[in-house]
N, C-alpha and C. Protein backbone atom coordinates (compact mmCIF):
# COMPACT_ATOMS: atom_id res chain seq x y z
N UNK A 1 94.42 65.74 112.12
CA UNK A 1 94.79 67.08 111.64
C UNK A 1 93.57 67.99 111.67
N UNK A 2 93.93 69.48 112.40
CA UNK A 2 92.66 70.18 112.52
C UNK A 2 91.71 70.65 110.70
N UNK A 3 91.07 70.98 111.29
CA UNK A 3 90.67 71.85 109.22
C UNK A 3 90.57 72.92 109.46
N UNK A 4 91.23 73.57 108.08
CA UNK A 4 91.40 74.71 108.33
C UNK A 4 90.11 75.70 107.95
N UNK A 5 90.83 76.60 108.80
CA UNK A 5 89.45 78.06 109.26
C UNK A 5 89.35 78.56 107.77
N UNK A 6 87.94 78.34 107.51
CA UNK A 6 88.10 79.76 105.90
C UNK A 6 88.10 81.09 106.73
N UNK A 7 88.52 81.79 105.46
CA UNK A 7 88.43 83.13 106.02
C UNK A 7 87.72 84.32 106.81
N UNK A 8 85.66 83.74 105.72
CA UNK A 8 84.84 84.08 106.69
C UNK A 8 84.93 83.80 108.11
N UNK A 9 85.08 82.73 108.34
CA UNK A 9 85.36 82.00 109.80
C UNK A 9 86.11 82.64 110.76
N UNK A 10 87.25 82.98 109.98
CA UNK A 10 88.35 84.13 110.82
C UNK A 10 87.77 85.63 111.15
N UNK A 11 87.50 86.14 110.30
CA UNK A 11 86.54 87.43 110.54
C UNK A 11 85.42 86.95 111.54
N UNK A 12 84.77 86.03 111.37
CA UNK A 12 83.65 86.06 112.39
C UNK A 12 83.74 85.99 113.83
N UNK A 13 85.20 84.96 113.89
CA UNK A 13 85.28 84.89 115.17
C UNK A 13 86.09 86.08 115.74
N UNK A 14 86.86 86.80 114.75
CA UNK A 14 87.81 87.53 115.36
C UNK A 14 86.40 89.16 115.85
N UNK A 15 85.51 89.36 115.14
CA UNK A 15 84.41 90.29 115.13
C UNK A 15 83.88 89.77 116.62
N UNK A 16 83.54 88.62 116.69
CA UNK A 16 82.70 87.76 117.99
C UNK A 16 83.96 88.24 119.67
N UNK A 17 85.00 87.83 119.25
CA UNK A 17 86.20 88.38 120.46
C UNK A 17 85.51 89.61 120.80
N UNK A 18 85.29 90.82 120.35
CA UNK A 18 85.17 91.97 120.80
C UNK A 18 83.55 92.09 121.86
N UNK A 19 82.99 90.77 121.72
CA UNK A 19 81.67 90.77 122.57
C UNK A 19 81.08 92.18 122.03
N UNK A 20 80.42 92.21 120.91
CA UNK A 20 79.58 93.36 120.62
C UNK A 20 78.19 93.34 120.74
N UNK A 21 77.93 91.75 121.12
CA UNK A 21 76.39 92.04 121.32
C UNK A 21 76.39 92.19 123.13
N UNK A 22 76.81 91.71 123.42
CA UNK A 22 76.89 91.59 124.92
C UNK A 22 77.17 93.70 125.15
N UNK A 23 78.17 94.19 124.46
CA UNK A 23 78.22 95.69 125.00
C UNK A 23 77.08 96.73 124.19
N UNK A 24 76.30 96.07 123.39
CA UNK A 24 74.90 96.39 122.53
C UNK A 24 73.94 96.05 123.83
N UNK A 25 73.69 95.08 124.36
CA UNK A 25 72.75 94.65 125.37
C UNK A 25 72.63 95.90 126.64
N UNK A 26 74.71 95.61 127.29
CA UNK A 26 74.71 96.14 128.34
C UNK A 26 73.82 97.63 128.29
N UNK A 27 74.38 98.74 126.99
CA UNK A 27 74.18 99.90 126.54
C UNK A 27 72.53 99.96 126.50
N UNK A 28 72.01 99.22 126.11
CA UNK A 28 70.30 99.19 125.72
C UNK A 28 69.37 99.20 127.48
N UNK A 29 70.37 98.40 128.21
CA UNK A 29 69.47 98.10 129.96
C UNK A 29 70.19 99.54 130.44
N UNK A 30 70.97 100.16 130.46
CA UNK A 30 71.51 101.01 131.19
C UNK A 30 70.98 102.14 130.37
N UNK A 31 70.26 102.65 129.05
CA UNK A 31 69.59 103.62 128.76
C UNK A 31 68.16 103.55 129.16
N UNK A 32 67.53 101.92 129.73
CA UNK A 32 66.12 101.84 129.52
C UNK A 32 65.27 101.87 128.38
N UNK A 33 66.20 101.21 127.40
CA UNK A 33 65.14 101.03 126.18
C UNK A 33 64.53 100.01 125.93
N UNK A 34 63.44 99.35 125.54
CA UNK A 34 63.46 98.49 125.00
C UNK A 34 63.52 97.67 123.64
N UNK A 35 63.58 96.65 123.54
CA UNK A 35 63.83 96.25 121.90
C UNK A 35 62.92 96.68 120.93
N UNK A 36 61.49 96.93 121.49
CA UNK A 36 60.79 97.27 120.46
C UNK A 36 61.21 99.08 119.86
N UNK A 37 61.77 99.43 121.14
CA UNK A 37 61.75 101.09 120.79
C UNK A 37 62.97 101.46 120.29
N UNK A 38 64.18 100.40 120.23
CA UNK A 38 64.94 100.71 119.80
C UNK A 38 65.13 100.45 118.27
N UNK A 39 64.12 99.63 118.00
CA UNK A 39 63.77 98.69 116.58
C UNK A 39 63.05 100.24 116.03
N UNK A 40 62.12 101.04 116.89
CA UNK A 40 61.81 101.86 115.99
C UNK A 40 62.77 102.86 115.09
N UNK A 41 64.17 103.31 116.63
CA UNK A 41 64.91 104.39 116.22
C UNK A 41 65.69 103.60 115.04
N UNK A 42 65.63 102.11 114.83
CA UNK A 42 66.90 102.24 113.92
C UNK A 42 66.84 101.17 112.64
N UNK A 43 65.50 101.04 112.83
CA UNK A 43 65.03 100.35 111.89
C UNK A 43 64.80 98.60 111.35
N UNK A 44 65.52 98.23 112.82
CA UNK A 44 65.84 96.96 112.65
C UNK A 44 64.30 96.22 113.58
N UNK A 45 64.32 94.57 113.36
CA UNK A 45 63.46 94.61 114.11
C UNK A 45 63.50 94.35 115.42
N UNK A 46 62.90 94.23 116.57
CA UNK A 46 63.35 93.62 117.61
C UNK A 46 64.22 92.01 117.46
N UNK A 47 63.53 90.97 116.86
CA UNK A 47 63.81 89.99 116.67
C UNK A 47 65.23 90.00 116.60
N UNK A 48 65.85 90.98 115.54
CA UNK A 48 67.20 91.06 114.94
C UNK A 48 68.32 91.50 115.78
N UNK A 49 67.38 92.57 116.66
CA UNK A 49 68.23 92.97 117.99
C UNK A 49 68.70 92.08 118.68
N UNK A 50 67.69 91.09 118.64
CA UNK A 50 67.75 90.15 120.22
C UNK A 50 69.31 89.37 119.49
N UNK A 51 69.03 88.86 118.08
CA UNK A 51 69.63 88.07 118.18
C UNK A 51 71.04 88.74 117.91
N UNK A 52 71.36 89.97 117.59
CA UNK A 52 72.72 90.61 117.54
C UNK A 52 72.98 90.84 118.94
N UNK A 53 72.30 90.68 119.96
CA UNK A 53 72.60 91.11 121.61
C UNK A 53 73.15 89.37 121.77
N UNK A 54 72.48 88.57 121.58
CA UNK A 54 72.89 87.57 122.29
C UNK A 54 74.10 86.26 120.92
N UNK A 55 74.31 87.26 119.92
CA UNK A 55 75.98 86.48 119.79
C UNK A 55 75.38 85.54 118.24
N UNK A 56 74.33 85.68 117.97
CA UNK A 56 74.12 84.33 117.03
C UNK A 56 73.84 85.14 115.57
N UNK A 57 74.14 86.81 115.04
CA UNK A 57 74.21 87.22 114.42
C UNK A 57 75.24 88.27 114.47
N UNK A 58 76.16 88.97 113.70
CA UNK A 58 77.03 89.68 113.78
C UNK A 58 77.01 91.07 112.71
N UNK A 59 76.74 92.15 113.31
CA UNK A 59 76.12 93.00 112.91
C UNK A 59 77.35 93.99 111.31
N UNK A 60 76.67 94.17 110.64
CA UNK A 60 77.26 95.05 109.48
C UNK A 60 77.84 96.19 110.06
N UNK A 61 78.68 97.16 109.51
CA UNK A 61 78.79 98.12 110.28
C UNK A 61 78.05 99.38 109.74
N UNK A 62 77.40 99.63 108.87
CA UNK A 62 76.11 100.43 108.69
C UNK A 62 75.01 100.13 109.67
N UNK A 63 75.10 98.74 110.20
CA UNK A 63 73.71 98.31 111.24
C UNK A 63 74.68 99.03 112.31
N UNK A 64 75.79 99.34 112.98
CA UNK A 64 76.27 99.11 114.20
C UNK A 64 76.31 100.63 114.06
N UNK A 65 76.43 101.50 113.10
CA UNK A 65 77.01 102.63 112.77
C UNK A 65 75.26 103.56 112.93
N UNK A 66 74.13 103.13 112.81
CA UNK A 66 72.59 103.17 112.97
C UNK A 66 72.74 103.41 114.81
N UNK A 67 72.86 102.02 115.16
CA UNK A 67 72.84 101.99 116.54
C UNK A 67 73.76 102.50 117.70
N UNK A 68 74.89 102.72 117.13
CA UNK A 68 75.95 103.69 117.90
C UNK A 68 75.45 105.25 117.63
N UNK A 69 74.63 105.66 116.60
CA UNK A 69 74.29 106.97 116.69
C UNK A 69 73.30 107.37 117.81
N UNK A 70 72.03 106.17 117.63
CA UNK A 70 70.49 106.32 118.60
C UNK A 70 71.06 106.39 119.98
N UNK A 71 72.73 105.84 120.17
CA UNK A 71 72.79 105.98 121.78
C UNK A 71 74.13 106.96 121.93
N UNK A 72 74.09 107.65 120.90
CA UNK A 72 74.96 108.74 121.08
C UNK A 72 76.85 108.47 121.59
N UNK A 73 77.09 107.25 121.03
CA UNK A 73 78.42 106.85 121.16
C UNK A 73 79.46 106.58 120.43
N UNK A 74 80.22 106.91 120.00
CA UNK A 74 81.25 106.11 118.65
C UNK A 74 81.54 104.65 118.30
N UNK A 75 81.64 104.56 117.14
CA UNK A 75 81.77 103.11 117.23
C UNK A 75 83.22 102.31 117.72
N UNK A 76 83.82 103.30 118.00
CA UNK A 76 85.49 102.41 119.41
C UNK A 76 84.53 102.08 120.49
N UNK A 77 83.44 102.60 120.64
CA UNK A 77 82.70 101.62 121.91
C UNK A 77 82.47 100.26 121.85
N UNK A 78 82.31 99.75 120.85
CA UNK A 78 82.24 98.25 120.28
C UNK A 78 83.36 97.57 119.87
N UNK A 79 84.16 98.58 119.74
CA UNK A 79 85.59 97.87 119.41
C UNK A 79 87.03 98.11 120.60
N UNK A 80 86.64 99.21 121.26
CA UNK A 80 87.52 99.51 122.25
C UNK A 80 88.06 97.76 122.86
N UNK A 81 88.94 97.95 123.61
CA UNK A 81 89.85 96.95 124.09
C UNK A 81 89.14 96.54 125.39
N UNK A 82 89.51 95.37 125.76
CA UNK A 82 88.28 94.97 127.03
C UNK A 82 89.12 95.39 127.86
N UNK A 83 90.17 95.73 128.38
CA UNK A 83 91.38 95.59 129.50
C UNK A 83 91.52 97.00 129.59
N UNK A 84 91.45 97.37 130.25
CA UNK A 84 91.59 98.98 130.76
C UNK A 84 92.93 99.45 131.38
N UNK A 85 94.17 98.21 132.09
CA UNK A 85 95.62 98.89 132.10
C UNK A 85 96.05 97.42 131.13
N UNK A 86 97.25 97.97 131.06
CA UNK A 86 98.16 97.32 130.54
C UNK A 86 97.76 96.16 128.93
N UNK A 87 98.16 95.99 127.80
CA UNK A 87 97.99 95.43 126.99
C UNK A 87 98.66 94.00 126.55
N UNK A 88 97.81 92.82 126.42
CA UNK A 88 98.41 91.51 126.37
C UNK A 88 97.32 90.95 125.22
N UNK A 89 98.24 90.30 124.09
CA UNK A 89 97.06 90.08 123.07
C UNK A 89 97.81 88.87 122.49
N UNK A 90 96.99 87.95 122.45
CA UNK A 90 97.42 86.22 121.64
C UNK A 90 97.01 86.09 120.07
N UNK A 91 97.62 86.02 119.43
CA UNK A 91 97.34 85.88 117.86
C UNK A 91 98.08 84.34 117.32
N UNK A 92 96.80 83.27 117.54
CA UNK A 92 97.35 81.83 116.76
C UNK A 92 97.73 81.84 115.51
N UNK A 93 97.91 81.15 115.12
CA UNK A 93 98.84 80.53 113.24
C UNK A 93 97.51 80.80 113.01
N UNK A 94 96.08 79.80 113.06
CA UNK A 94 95.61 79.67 112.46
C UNK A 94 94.56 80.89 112.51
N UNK A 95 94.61 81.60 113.46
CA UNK A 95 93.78 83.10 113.07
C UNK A 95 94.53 83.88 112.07
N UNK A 96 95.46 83.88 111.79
CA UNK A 96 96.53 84.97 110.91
C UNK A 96 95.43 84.17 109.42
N UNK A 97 95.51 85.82 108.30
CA UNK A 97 95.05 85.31 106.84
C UNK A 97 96.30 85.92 106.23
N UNK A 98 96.48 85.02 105.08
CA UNK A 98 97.64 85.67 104.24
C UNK A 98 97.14 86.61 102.83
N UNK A 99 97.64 87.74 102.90
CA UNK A 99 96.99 88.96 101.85
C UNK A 99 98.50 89.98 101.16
N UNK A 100 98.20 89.72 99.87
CA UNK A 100 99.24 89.90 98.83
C UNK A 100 99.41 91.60 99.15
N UNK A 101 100.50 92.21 98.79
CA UNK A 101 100.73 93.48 98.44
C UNK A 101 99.90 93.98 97.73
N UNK A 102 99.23 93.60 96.74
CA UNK A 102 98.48 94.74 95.64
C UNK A 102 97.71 92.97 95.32
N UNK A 103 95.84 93.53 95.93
CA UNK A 103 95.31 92.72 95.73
C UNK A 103 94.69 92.82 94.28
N UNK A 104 94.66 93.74 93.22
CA UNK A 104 94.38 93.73 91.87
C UNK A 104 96.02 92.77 90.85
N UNK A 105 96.59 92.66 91.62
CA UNK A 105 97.79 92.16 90.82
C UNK A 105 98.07 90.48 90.08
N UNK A 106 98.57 90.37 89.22
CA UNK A 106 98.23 88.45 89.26
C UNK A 106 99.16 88.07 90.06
N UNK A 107 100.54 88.71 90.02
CA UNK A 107 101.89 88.54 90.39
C UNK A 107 102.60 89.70 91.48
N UNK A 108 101.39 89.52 92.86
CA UNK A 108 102.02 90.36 93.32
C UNK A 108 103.68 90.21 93.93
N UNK A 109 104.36 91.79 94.45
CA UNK A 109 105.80 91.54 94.88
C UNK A 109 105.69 90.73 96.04
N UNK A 110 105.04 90.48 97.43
CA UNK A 110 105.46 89.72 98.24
C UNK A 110 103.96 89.82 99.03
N UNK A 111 103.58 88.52 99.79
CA UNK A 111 102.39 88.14 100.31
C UNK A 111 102.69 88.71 102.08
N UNK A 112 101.60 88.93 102.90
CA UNK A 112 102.07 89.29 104.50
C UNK A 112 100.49 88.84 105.37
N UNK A 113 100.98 88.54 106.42
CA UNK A 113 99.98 88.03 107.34
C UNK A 113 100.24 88.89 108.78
N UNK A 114 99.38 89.27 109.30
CA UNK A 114 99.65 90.55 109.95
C UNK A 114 99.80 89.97 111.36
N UNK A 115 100.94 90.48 111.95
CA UNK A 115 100.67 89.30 113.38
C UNK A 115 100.54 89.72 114.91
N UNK A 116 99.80 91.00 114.75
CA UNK A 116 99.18 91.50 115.76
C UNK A 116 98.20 92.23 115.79
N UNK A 117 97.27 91.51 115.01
CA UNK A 117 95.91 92.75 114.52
C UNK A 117 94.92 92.71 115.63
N UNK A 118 94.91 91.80 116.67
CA UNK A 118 93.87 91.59 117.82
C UNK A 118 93.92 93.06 118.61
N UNK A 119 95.52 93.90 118.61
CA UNK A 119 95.99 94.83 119.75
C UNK A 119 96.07 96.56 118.74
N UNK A 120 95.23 97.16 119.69
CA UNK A 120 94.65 98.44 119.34
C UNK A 120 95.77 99.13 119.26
N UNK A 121 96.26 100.79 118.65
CA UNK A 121 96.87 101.85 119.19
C UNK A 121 98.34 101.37 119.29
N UNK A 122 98.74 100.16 118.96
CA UNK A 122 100.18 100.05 118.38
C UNK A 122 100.87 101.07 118.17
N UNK A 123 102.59 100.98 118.66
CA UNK A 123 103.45 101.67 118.80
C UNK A 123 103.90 101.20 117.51
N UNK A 124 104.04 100.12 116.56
CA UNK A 124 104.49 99.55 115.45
C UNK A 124 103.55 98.30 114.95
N UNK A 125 103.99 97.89 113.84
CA UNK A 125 103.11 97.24 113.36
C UNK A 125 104.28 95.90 112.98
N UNK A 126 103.51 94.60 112.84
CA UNK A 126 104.85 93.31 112.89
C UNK A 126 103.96 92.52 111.60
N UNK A 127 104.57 91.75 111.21
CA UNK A 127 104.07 90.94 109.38
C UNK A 127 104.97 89.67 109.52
N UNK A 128 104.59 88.76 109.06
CA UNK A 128 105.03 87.71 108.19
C UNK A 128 104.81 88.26 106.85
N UNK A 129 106.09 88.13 106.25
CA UNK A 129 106.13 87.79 104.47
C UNK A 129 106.58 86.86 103.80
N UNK A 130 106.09 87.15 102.93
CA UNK A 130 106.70 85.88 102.00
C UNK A 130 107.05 86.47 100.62
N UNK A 131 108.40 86.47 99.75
CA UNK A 131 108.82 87.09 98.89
C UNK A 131 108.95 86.18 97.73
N UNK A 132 108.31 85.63 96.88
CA UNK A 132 108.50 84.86 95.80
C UNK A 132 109.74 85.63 94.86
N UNK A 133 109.95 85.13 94.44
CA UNK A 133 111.27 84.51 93.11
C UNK A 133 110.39 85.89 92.20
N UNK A 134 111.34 87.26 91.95
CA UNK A 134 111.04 88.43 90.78
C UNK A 134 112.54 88.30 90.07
N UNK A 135 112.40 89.38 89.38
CA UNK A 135 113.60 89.74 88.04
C UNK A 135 113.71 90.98 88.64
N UNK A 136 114.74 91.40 88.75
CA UNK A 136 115.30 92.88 88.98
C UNK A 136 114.55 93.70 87.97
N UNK A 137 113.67 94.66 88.80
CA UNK A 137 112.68 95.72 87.84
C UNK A 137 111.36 95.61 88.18
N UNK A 138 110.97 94.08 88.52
CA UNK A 138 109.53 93.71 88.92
C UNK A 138 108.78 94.28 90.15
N UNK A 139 109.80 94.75 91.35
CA UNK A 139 109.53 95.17 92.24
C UNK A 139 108.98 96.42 92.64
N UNK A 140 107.82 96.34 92.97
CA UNK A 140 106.96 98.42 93.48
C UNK A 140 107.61 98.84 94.04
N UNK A 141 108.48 100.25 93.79
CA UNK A 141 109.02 101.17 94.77
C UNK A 141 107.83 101.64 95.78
N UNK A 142 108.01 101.89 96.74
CA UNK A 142 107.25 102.68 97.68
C UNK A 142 107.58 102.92 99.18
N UNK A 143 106.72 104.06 99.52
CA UNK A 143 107.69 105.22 100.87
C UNK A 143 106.17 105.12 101.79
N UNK A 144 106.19 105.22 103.09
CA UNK A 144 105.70 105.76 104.23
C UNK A 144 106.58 106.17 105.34
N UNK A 145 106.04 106.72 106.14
CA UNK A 145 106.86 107.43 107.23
C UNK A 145 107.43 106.62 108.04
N UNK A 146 108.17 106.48 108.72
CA UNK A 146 108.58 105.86 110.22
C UNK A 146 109.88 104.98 109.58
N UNK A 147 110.06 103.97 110.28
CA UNK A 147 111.18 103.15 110.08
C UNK A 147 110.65 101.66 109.96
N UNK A 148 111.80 100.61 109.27
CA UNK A 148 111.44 99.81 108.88
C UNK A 148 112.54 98.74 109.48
N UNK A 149 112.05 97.19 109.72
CA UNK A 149 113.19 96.58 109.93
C UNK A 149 112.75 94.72 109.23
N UNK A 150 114.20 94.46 109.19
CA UNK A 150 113.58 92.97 107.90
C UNK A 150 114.65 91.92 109.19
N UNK A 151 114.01 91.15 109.07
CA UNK A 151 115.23 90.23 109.36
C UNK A 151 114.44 88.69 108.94
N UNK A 152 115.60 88.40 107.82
CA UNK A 152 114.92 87.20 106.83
C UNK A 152 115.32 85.75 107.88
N UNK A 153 114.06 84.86 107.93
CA UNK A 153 113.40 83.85 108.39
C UNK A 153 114.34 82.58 107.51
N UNK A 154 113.85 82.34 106.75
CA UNK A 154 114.78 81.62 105.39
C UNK A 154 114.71 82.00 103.66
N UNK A 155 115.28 81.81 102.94
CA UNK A 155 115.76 82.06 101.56
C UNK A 155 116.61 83.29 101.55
N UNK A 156 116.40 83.65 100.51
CA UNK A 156 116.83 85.20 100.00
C UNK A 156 115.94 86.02 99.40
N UNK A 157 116.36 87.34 99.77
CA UNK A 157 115.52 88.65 99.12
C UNK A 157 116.61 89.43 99.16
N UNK A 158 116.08 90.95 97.94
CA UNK A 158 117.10 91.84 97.82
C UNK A 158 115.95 92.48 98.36
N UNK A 159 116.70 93.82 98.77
CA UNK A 159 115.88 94.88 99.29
C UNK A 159 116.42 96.54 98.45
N UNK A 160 115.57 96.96 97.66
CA UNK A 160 116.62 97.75 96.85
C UNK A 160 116.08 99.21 97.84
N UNK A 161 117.30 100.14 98.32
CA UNK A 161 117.25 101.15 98.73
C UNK A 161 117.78 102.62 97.93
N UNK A 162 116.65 103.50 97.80
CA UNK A 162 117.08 104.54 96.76
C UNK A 162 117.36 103.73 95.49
N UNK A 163 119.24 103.93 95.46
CA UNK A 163 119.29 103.61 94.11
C UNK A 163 120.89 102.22 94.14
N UNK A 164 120.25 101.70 95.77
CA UNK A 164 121.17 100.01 95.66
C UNK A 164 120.62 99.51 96.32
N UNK A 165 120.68 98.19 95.44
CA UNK A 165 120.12 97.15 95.98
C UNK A 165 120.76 95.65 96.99
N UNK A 166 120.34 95.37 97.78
CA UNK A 166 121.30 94.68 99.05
C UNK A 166 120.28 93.24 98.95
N UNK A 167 121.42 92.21 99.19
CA UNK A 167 120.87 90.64 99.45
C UNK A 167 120.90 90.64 100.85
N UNK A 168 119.55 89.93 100.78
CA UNK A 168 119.45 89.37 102.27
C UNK A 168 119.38 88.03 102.34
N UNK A 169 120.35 87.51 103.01
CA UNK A 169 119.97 85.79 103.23
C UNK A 169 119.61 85.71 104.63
N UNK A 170 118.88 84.38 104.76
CA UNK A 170 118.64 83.81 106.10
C UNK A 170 119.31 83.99 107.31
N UNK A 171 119.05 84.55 108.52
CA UNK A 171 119.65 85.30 109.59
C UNK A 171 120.18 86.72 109.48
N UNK A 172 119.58 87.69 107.92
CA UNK A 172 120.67 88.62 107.78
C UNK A 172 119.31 89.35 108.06
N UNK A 173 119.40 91.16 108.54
CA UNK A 173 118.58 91.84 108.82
C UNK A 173 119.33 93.26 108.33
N UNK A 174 118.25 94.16 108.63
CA UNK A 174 118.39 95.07 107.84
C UNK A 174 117.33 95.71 108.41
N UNK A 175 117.91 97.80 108.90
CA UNK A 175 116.78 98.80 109.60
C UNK A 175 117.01 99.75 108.14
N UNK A 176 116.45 100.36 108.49
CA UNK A 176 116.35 101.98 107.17
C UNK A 176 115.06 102.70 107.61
N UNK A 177 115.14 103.74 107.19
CA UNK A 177 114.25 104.87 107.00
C UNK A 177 113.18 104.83 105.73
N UNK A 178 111.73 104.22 106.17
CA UNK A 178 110.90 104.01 105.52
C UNK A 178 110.19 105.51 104.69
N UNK A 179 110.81 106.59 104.84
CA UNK A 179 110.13 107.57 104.16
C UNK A 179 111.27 107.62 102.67
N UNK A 180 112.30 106.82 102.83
CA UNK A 180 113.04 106.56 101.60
C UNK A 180 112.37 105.60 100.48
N UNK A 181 112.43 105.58 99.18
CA UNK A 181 111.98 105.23 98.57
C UNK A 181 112.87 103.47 98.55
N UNK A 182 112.04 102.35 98.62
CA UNK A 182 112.46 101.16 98.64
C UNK A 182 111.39 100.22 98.04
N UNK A 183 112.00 99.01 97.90
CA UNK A 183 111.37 98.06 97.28
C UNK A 183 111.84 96.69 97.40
N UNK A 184 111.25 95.50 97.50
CA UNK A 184 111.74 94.34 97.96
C UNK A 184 111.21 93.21 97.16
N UNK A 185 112.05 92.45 96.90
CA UNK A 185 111.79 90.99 95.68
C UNK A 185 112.89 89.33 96.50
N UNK A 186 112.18 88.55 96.47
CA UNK A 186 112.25 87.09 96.60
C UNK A 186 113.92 86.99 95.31
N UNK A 187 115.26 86.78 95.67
CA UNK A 187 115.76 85.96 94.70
C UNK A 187 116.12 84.24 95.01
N UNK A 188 115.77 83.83 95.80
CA UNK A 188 116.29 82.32 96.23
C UNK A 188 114.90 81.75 95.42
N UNK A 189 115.16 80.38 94.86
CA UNK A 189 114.55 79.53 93.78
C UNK A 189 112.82 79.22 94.75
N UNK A 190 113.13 79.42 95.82
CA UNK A 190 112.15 78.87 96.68
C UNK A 190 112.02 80.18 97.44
N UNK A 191 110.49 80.64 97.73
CA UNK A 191 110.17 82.10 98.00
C UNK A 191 110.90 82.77 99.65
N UNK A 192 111.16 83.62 99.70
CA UNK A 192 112.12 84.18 100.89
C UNK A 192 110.85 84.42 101.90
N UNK A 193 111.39 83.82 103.36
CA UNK A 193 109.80 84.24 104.53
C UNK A 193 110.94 85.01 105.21
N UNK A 194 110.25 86.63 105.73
CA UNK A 194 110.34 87.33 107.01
C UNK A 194 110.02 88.31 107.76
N UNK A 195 110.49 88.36 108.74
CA UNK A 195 109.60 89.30 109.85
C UNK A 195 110.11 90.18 109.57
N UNK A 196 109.08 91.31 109.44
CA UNK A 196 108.46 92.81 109.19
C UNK A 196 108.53 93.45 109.94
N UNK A 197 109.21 94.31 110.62
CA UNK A 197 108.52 95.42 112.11
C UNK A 197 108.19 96.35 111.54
N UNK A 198 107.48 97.54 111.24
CA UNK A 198 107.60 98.82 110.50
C UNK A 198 106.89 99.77 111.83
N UNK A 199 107.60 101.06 112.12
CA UNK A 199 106.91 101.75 112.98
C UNK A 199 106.88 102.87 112.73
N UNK A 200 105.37 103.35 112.88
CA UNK A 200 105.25 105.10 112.23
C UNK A 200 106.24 106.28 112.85
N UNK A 201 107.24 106.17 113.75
CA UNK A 201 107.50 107.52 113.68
C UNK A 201 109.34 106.93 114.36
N UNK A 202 110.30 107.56 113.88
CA UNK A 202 111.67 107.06 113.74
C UNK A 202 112.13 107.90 115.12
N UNK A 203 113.21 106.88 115.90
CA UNK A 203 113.32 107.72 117.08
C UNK A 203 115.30 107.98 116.44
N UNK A 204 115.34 109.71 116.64
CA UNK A 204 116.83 109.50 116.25
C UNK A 204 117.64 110.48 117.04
C-alpha cells in the first residue's frame, strides 16, 4: 500500500509541475544577467538563486513577486500553462486535498476536494463533497453567480432552495440558479458524497 502524500507534499509537488525554476533560469540567460547581479536587484543571494533555478528550493511568492518585478513580467509568467493550444490536465486521487466549507468551523456543513485545480481559466469549476449527517437549520445559506449542478454519488442530502427544501438520494441530480439563495446538509446516517459542477455565468 502506497503512503500517503501530506499536504505539504501536495503543494510542493503541485508548485514543482509549473517548472518555475527552469522559466526563472530560462528568463535570467535571455536578459544576460548574472546570478550575482540579479542577487543584487533582489536581494537574494546568488547561492539561493541557483538553487530556486535548478528545482531543489521552491520559492515564496514575495521572493517570486521581487523577481518577476527586476524582469519586468507578471507573475502568470511562472504560472501560465505550458501548452499553448488546446487544454488537457490529469488530476490523481492522491493529489486532490480535502478542505471543509468554513475552515474556522468545528462542524462544518460539507467537506470538497477540488478536481481540477491543475487547469487555468476554467469555463466551470467541478468538487467532490462530502455532506455529513446536520438537523434542519444547521445549514449556511449562501449565493454566487452562475449556475449550479449536484448529482449525488451515494447517501442522501437535502438541498434547501429559497424557501424548499428537496432530498437527494443516490443517482438523483439537481441544476438551479446559484445567485438564489441555497444551502445543503448530509441526511443519510452515513455522510452523502457528490459531484459539484458550479459555473460562473448561466447560459439561458
Amino acid at each position: 500500500m502506497s503512503e500517503i502524500e501530506s499536504g505539504a507534499d501536495t503543494i510542493g509537488r503541485l508548485l514543482s509541475s509549473y517548472e518555475i525554476g527552469r522559466k526563472l533560469k530560462q528568463l535570467r540567460m535571455r536578459k544576460k544577467i548574472a546570478l550575482t547581479e540579479l542577487g543584487r536587484h533582489t536581494g537574494l543571494s546568488a547561492s539561493m538563486i541557483s538553487q530556486l533555478e535548478n528545482g531543489r528550493l521552491v520559492p515564496t511568492l514575495p521572493t517570486l513577486a521581487r523577481i518577476a518585478m527586476v524582469f519586468d513580467v507578471g507573475m502568470e509568467y511562472f504560472f501560465g500553462s505550458k501548452r499553448k493550444e488546446g487544454l488537457f490536465e490529469v488530476v490523481r486521487q492522491e493529489e486532490r486535498m480535502k478542505f471543509p466549507n468554513r475552515a474556522e468551523s468545528e462542524k462544518p456543513n460539507f467537506y470538497f476536494e477540488v478536481l481540477a485545480f491543475k487547469a487555468n481559466n476554467k469555463p466551470m469549476e467541478a468538487f467532490l463533497a462530502e455532506f455529513p449527517q446536520a438537523r434542519e437549520g444547521d445549514a449556511t445559506a449562501h449565493v454566487h453567480p452562475g449556475a449550479e449542478l449536484i448529482f449525488v454519488i451515494e447517501g442522501s442530502m437535502a438541498v434547501q432552495y429559497q424557501e424548499e427544501e428537496h432530498i437527494l438520494n443516490a443517482g438523483d441530480s439537481c441544476y438551479f440558479d446559484s445567485a438564489e439563495l441555497h444551502s445543503y446538509r448530509g441526511v443519510s446516517e452515513t455522510s452523502a458524497r457528490a459531484l459539484v459542477i458550479s459555473a460562473p455565468s448561466m447560459l439561458r
